[in-house]
PDB file of N, CA and C in Angstrom:
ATOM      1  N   UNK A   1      25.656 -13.815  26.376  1.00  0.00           N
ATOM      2  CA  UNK A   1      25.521 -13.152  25.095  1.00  0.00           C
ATOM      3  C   UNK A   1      24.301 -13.721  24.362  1.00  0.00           C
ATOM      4  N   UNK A   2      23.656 -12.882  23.431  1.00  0.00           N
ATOM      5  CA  UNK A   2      22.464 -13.393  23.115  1.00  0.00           C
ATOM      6  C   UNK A   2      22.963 -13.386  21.736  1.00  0.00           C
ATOM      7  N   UNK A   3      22.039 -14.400  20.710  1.00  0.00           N
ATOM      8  CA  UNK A   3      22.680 -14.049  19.154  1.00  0.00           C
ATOM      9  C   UNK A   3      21.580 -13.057  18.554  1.00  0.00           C
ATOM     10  N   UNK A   4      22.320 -12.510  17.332  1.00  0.00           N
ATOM     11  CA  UNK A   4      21.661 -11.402  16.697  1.00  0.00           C
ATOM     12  C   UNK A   4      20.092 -11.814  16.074  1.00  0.00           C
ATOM     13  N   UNK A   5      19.312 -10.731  16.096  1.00  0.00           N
ATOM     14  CA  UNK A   5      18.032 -11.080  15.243  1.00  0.00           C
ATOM     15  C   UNK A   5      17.863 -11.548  14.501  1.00  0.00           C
ATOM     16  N   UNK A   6      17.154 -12.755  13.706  1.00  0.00           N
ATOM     17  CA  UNK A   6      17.795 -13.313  12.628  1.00  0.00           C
ATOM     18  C   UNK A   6      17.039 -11.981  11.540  1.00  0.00           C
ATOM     19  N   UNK A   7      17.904 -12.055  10.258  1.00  0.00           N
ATOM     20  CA  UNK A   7      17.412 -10.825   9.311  1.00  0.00           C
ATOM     21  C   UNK A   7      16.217 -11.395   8.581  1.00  0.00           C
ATOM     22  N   UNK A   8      15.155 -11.241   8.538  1.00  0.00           N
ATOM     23  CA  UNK A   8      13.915 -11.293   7.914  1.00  0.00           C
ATOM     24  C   UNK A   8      13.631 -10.425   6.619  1.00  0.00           C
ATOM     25  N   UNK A   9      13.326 -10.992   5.472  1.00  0.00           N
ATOM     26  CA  UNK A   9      12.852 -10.741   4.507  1.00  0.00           C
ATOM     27  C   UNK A   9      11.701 -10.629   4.228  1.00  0.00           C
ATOM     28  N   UNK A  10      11.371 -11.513   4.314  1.00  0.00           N
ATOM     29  CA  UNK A  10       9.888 -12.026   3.897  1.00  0.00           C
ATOM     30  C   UNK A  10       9.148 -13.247   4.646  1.00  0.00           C
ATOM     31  N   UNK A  11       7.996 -13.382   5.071  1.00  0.00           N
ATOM     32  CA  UNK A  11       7.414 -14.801   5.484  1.00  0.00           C
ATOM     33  C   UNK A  11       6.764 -15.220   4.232  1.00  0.00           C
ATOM     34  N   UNK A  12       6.965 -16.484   4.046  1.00  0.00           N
ATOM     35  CA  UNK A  12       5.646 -17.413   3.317  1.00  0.00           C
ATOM     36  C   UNK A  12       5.284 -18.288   4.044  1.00  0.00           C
ATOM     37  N   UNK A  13       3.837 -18.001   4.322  1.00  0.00           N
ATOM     38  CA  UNK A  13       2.794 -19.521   4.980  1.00  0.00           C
ATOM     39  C   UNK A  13       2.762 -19.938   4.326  1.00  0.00           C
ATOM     40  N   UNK A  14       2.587 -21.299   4.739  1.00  0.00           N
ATOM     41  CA  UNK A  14       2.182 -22.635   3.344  1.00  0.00           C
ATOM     42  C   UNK A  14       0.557 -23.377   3.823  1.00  0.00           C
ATOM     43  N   UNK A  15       0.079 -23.562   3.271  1.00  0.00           N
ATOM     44  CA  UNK A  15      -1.046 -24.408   3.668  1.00  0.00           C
ATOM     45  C   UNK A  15      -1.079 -25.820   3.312  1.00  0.00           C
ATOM     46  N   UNK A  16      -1.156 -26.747   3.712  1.00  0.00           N
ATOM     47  CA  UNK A  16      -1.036 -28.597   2.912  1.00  0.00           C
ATOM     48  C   UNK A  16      -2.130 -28.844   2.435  1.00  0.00           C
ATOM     49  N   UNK A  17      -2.324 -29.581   1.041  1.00  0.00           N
ATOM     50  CA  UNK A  17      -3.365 -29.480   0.759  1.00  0.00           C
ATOM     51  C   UNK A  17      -3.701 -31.138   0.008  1.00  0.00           C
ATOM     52  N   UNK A  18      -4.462 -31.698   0.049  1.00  0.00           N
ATOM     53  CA  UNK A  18      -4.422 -33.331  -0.457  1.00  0.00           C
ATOM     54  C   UNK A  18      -5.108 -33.122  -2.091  1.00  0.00           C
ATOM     55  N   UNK A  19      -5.484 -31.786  -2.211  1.00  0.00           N
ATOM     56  CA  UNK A  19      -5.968 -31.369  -4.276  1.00  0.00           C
ATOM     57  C   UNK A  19      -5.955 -30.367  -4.035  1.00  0.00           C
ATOM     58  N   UNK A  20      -4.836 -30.370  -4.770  1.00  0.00           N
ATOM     59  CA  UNK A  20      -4.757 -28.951  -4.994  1.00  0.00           C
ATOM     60  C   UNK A  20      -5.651 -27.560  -5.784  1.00  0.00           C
ATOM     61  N   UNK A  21      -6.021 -28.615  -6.954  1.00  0.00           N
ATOM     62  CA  UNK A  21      -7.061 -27.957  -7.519  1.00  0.00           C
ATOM     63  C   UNK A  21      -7.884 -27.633  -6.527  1.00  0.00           C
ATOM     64  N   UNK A  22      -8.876 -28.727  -5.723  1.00  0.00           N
ATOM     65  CA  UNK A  22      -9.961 -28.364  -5.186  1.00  0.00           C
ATOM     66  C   UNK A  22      -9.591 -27.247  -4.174  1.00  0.00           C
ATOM     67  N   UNK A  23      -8.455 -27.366  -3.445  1.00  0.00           N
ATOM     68  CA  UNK A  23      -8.133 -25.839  -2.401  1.00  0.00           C
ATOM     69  C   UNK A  23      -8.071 -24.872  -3.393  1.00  0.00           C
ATOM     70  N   UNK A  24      -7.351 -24.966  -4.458  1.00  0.00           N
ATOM     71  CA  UNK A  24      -7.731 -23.660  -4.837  1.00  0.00           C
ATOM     72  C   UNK A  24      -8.547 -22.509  -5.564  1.00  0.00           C
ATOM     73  N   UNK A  25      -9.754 -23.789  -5.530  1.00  0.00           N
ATOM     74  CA  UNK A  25     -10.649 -23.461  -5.989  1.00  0.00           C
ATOM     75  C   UNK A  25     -11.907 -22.380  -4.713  1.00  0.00           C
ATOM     76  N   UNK A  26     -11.373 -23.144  -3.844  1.00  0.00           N
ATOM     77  CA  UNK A  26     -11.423 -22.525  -1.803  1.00  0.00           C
ATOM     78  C   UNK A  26     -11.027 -21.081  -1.751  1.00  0.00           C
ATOM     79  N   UNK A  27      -9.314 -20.851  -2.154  1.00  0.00           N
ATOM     80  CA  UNK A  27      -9.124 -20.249  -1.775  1.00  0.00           C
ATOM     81  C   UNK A  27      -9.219 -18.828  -2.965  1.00  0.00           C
ATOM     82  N   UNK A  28      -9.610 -19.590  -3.880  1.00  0.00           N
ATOM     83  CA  UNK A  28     -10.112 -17.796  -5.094  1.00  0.00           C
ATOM     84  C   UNK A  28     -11.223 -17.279  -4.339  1.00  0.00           C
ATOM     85  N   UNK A  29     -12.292 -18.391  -4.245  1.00  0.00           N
ATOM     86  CA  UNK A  29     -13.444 -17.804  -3.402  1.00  0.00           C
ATOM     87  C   UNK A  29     -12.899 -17.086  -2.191  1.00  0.00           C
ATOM     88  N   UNK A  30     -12.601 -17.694  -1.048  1.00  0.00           N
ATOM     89  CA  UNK A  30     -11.683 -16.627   0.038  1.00  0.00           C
ATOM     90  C   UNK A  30     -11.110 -15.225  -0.476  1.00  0.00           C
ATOM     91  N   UNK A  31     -10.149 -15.525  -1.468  1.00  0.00           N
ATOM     92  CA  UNK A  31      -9.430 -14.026  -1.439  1.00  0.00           C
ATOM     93  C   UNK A  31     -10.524 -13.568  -2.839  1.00  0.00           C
ATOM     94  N   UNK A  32     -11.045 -13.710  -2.970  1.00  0.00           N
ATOM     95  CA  UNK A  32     -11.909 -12.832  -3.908  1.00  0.00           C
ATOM     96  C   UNK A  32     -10.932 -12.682  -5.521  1.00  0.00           C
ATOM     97  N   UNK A  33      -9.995 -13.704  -6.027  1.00  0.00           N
ATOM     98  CA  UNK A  33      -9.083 -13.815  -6.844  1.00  0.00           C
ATOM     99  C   UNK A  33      -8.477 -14.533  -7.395  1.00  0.00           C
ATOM    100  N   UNK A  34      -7.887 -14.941  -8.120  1.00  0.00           N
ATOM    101  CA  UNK A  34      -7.602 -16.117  -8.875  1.00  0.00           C
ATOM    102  C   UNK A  34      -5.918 -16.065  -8.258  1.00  0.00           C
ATOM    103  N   UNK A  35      -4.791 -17.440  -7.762  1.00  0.00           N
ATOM    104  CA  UNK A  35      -3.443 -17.063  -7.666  1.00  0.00           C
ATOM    105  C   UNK A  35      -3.003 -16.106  -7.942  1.00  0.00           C
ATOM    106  N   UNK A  36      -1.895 -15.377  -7.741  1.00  0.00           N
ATOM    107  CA  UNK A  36      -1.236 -14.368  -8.636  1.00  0.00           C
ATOM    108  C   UNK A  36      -0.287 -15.147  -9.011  1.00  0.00           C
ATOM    109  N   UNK A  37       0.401 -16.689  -8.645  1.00  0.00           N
ATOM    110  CA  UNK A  37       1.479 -17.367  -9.595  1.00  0.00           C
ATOM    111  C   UNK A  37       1.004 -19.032  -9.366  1.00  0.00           C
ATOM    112  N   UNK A  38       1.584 -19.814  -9.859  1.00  0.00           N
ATOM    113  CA  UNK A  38       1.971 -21.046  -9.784  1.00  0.00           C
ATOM    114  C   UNK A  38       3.447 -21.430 -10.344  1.00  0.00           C
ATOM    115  N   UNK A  39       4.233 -21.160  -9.518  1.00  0.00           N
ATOM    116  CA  UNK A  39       5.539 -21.181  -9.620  1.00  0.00           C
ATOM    117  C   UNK A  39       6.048 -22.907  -9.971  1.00  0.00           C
ATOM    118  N   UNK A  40       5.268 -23.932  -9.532  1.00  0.00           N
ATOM    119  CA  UNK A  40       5.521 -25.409  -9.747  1.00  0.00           C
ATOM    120  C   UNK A  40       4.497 -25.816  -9.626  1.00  0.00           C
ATOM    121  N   UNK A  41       4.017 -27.300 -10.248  1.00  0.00           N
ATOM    122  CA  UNK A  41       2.959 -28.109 -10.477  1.00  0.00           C
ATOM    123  C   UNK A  41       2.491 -28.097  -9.183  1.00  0.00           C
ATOM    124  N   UNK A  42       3.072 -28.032  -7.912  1.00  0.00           N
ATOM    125  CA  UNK A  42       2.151 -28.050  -6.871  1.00  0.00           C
ATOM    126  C   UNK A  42       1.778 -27.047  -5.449  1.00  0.00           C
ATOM    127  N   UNK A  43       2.297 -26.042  -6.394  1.00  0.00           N
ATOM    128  CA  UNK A  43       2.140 -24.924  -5.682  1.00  0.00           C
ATOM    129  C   UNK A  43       1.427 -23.509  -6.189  1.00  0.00           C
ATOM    130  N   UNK A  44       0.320 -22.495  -5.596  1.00  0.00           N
ATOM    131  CA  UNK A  44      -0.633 -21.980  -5.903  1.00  0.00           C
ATOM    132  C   UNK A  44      -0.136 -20.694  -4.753  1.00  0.00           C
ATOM    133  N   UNK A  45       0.316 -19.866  -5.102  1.00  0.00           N
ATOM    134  CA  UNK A  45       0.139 -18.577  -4.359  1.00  0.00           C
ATOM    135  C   UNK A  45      -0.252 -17.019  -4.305  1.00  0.00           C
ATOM    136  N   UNK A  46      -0.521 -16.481  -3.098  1.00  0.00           N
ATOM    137  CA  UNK A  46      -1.429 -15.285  -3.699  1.00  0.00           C
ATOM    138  C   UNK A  46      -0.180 -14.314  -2.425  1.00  0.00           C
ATOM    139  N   UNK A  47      -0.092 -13.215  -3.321  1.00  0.00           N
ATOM    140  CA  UNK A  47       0.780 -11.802  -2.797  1.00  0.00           C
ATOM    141  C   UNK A  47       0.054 -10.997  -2.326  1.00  0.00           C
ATOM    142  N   UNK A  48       0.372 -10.016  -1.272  1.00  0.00           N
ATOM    143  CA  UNK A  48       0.147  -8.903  -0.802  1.00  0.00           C
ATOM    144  C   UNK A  48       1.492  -8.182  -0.028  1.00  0.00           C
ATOM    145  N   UNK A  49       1.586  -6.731  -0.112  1.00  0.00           N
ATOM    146  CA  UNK A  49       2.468  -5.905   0.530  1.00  0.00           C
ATOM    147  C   UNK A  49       2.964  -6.749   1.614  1.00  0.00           C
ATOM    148  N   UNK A  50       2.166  -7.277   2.528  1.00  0.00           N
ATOM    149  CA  UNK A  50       2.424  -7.676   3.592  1.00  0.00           C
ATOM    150  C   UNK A  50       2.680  -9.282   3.539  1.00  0.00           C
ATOM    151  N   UNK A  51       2.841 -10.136   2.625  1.00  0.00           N
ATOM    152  CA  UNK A  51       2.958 -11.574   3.260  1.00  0.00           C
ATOM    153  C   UNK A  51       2.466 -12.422   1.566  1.00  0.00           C
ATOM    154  N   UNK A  52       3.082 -13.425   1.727  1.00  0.00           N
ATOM    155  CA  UNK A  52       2.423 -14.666   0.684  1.00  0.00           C
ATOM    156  C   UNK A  52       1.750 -16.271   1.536  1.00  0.00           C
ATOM    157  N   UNK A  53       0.968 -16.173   0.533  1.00  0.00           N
ATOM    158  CA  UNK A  53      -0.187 -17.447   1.367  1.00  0.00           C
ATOM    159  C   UNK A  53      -0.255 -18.148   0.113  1.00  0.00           C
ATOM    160  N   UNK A  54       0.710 -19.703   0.567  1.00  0.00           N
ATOM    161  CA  UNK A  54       1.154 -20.601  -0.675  1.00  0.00           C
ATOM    162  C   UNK A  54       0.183 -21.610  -0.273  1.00  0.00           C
ATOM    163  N   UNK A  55      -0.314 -22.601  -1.107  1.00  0.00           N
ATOM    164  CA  UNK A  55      -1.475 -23.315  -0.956  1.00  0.00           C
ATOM    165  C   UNK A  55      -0.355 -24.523  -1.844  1.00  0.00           C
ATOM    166  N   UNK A  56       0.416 -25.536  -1.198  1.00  0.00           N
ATOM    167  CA  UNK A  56       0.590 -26.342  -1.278  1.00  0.00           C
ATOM    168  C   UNK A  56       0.250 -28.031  -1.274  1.00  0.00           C
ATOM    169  N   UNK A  57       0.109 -28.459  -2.509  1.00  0.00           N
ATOM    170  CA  UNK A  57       0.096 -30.006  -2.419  1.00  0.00           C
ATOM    171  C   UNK A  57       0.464 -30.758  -1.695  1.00  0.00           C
ATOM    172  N   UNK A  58       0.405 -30.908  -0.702  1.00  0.00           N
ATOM    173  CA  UNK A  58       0.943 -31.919   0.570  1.00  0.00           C
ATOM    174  C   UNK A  58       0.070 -33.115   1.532  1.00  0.00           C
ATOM    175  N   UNK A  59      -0.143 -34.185   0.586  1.00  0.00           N
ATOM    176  CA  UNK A  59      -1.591 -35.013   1.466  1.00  0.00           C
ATOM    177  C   UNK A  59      -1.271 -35.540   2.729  1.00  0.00           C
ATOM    178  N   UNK A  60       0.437 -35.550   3.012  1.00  0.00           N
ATOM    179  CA  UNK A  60       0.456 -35.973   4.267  1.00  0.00           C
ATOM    180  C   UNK A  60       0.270 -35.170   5.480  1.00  0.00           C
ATOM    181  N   UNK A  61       0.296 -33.638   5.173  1.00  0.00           N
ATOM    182  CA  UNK A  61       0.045 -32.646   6.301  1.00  0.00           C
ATOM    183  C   UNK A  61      -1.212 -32.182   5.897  1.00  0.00           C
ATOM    184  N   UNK A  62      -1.791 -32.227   5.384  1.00  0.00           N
ATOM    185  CA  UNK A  62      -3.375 -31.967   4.748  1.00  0.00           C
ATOM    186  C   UNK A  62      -3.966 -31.949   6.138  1.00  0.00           C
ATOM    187  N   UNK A  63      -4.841 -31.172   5.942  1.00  0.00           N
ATOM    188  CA  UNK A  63      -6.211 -30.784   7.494  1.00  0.00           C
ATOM    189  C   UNK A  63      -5.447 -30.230   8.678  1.00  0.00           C
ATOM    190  N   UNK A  64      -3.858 -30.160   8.768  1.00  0.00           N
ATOM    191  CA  UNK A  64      -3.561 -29.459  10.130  1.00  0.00           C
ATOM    192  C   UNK A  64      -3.298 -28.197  10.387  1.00  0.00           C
ATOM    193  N   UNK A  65      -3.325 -26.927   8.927  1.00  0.00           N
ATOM    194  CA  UNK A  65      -2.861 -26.168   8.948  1.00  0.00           C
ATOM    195  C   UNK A  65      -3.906 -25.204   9.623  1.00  0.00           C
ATOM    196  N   UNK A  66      -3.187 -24.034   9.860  1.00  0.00           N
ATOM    197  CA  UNK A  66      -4.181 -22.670  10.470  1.00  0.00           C
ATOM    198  C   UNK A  66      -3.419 -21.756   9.902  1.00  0.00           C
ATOM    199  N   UNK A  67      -4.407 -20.922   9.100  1.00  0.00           N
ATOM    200  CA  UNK A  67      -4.113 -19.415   8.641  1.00  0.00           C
ATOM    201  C   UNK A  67      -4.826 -18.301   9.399  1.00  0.00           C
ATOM    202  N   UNK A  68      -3.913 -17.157   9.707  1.00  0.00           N
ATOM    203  CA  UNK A  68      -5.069 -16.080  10.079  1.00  0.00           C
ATOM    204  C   UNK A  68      -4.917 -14.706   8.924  1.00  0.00           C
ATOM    205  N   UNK A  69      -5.646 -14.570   8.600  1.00  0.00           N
ATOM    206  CA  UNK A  69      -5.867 -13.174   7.646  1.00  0.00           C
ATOM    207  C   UNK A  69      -6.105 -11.842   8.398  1.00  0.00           C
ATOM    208  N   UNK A  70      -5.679 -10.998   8.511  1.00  0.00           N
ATOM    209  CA  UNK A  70      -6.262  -9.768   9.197  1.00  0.00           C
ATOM    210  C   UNK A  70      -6.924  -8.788   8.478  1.00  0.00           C
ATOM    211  N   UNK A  71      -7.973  -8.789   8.481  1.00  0.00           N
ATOM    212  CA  UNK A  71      -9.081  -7.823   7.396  1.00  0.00           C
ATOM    213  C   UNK A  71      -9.374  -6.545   8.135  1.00  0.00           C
ATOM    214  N   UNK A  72      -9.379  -5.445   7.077  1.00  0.00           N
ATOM    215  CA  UNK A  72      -9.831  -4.171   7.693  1.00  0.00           C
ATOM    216  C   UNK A  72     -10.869  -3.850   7.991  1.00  0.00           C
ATOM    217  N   UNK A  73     -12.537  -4.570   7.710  1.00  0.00           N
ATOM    218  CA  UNK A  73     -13.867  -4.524   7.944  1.00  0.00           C
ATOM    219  C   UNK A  73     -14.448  -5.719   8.074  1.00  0.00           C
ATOM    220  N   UNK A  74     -14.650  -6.907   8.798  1.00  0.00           N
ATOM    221  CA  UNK A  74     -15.045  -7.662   9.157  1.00  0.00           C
ATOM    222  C   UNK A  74     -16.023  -7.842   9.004  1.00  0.00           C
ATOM    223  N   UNK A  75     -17.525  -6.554   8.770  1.00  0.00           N
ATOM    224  CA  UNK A  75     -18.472  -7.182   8.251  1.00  0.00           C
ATOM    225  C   UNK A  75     -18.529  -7.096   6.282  1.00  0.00           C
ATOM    226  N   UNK A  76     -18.021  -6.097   6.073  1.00  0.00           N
ATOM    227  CA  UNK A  76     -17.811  -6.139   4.906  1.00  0.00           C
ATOM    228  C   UNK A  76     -16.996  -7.409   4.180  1.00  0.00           C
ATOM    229  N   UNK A  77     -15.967  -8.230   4.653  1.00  0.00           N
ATOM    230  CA  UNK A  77     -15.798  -9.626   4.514  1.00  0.00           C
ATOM    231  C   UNK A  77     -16.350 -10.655   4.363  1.00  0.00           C
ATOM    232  N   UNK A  78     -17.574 -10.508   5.605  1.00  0.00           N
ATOM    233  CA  UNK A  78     -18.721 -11.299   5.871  1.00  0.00           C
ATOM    234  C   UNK A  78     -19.586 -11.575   4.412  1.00  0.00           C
ATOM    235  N   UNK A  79     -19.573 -10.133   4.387  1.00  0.00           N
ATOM    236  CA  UNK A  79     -21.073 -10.219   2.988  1.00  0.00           C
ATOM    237  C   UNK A  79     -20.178 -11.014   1.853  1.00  0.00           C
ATOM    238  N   UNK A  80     -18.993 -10.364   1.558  1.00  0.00           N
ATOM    239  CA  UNK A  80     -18.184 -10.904   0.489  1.00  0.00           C
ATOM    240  C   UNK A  80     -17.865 -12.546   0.317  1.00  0.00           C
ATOM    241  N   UNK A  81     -17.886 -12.991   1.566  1.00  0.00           N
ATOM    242  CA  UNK A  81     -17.415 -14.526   1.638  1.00  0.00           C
ATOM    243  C   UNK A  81     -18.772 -15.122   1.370  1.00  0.00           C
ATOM    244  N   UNK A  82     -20.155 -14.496   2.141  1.00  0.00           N
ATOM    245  CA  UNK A  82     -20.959 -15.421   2.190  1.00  0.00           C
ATOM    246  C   UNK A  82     -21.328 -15.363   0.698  1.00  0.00           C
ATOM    247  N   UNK A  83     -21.191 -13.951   0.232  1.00  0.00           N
ATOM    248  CA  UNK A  83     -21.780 -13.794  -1.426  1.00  0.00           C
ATOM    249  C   UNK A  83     -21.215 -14.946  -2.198  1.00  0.00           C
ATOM    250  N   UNK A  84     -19.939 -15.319  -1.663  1.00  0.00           N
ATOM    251  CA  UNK A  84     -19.069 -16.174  -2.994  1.00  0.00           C
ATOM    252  C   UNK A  84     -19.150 -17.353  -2.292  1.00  0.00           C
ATOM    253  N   UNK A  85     -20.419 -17.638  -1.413  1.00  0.00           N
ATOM    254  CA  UNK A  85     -21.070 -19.206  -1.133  1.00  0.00           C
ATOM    255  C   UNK A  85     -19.992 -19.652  -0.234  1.00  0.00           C
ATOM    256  N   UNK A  86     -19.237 -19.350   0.800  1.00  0.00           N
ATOM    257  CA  UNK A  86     -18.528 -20.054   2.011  1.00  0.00           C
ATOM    258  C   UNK A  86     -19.200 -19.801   2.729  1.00  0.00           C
ATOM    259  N   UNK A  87     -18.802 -21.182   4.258  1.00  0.00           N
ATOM    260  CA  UNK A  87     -19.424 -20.886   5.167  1.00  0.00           C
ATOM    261  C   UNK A  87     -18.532 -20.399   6.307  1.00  0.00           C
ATOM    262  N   UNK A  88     -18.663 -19.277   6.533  1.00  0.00           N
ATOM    263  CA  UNK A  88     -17.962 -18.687   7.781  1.00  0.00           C
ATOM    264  C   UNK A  88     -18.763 -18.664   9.009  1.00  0.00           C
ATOM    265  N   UNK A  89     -18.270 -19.113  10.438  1.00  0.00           N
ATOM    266  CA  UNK A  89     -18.533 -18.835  11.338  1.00  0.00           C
ATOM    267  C   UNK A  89     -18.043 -17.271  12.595  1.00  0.00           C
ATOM    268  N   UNK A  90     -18.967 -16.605  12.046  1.00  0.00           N
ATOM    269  CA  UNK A  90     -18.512 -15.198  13.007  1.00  0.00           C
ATOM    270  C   UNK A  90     -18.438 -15.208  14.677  1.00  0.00           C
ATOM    271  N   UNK A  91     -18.028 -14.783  15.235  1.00  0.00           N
ATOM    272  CA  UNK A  91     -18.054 -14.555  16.447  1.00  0.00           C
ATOM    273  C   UNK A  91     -17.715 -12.819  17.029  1.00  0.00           C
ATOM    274  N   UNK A  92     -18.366 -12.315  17.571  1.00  0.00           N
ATOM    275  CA  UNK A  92     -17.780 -10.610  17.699  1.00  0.00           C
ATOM    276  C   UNK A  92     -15.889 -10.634  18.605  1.00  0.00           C
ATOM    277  N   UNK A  93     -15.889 -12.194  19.338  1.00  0.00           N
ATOM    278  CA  UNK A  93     -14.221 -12.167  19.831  1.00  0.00           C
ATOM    279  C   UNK A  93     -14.654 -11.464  20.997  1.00  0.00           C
ATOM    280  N   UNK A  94     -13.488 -10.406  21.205  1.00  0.00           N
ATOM    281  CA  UNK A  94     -12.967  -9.882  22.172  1.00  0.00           C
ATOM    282  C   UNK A  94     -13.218  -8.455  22.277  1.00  0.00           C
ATOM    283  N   UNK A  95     -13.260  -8.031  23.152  1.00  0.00           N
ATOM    284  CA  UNK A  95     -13.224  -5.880  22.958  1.00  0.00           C
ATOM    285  C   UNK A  95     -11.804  -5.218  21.754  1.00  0.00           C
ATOM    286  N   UNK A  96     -10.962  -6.318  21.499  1.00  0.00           N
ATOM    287  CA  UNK A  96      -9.665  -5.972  20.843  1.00  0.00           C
ATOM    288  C   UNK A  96     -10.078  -6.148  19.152  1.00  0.00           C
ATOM    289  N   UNK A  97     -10.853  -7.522  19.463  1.00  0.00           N
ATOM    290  CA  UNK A  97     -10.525  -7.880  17.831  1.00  0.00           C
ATOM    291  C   UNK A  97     -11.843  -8.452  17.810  1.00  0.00           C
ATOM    292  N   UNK A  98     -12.571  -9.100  15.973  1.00  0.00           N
ATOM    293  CA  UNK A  98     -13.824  -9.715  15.620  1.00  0.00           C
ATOM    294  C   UNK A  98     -13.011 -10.509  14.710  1.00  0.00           C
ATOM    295  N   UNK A  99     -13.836 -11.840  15.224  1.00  0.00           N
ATOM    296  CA  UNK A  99     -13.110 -13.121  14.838  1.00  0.00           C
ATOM    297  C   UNK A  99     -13.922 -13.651  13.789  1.00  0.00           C
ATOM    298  N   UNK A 100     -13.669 -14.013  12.807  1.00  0.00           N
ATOM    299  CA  UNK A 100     -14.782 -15.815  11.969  1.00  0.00           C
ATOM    300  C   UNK A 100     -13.795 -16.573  11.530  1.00  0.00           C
ATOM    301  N   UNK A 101     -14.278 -17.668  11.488  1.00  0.00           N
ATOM    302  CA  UNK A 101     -13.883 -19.024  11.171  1.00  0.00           C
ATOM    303  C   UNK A 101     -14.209 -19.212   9.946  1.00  0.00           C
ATOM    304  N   UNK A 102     -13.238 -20.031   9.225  1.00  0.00           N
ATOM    305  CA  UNK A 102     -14.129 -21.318   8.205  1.00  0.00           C
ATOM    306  C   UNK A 102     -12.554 -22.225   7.813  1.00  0.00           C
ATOM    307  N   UNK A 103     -13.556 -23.193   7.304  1.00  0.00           N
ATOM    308  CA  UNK A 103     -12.364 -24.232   7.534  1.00  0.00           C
ATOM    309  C   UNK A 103     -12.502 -24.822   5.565  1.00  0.00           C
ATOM    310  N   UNK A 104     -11.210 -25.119   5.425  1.00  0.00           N
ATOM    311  CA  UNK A 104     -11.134 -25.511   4.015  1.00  0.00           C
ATOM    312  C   UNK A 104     -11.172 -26.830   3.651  1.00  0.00           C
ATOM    313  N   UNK A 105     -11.315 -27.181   2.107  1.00  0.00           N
ATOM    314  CA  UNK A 105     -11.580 -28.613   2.038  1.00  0.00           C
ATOM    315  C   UNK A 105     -10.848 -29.282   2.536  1.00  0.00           C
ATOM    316  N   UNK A 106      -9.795 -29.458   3.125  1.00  0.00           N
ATOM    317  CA  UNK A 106      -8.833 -30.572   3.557  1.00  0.00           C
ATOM    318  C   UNK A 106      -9.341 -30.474   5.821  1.00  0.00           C
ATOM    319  N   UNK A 107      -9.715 -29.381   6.009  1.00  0.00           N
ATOM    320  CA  UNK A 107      -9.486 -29.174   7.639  1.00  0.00           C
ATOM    321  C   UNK A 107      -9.141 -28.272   7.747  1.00  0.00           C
ATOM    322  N   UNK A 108      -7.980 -27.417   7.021  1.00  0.00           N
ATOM    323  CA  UNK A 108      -7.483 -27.017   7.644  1.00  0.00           C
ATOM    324  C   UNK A 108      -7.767 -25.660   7.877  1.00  0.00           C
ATOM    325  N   UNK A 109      -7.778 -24.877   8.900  1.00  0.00           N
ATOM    326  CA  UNK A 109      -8.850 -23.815   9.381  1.00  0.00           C
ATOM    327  C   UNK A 109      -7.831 -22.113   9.436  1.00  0.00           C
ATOM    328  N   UNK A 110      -8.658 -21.277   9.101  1.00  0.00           N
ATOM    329  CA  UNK A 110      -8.784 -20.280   8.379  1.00  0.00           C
ATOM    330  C   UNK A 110      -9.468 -19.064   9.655  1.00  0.00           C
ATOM    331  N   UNK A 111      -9.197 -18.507   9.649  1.00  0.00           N
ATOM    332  CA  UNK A 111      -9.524 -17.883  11.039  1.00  0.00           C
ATOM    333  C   UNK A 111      -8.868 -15.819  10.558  1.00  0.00           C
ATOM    334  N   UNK A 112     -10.313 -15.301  10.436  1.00  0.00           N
ATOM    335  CA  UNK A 112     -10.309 -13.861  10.314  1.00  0.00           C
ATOM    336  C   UNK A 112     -10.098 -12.738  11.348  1.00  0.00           C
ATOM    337  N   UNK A 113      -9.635 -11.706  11.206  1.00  0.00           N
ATOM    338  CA  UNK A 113      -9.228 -11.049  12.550  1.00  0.00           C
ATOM    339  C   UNK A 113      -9.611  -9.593  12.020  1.00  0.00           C
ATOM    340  N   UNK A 114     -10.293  -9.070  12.597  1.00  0.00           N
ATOM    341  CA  UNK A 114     -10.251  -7.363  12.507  1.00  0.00           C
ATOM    342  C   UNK A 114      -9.979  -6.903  13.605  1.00  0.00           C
ATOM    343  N   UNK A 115      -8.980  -6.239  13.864  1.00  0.00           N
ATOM    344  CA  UNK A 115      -8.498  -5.364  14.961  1.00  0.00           C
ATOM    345  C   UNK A 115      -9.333  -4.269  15.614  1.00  0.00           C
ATOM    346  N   UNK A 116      -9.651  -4.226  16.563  1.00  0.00           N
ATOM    347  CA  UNK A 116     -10.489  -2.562  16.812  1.00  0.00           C
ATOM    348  C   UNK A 116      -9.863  -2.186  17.200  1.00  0.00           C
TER     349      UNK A 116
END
């Protein structure tokens, strides 16, 4: 017998972060936006239809995290990130998908995906 699916609501990623301020100062530039909450002194998160990406105070897991974002135009991202001064590393990927990189103040790395 197998057990049932577990019921899913919602995911939240968390990211660890050793300043919080300074990540989220990272990650307005990234999403092109300021949080949409700060629910507690050490937590910073941003909403979409699809998912929440919490940017947590955590210096002991700091630099290990990986996020992936899935964007609908990949070069149009490009211009937007580099406009707001990050450094992304592009790569065209695979025949499936176009990949870039960039990694945030703590390490921990950030990784873009457009589907073809």
């Amino acid at each position: 017998m197998t057990d049932p699916q577990l019921p899913v609501s919602a995911v939240l990623a968390a990211v660890p972060s050793s300043d919080l301020a300074r990540s989220e100062v990272f990650y307005e530039a990234l999403l092109g936006r300021p949080a949409d909450e700060r629910p507690m002194p050490v937590l910073a998160q941003w909403r979409w239809d699809g998912g929440v990406l919490q940017v947590v105070e955590d210096a002991g897991r700091a630099g290990g995290g990986l996020v992936t974002v899935v964007v609908p135009d990949m070069a149009a991202a490009l211009v937007g990130l580099r406009g707001r001064g990050l450094v992304v590393d592009a790569d065209e990927g695979t025949v499936v998908a176009r990949v870039a990189t960039l990694t945030d103040p703590d390490g921990n790395q950030v990784t873009l995906v457009e589907q073809r």
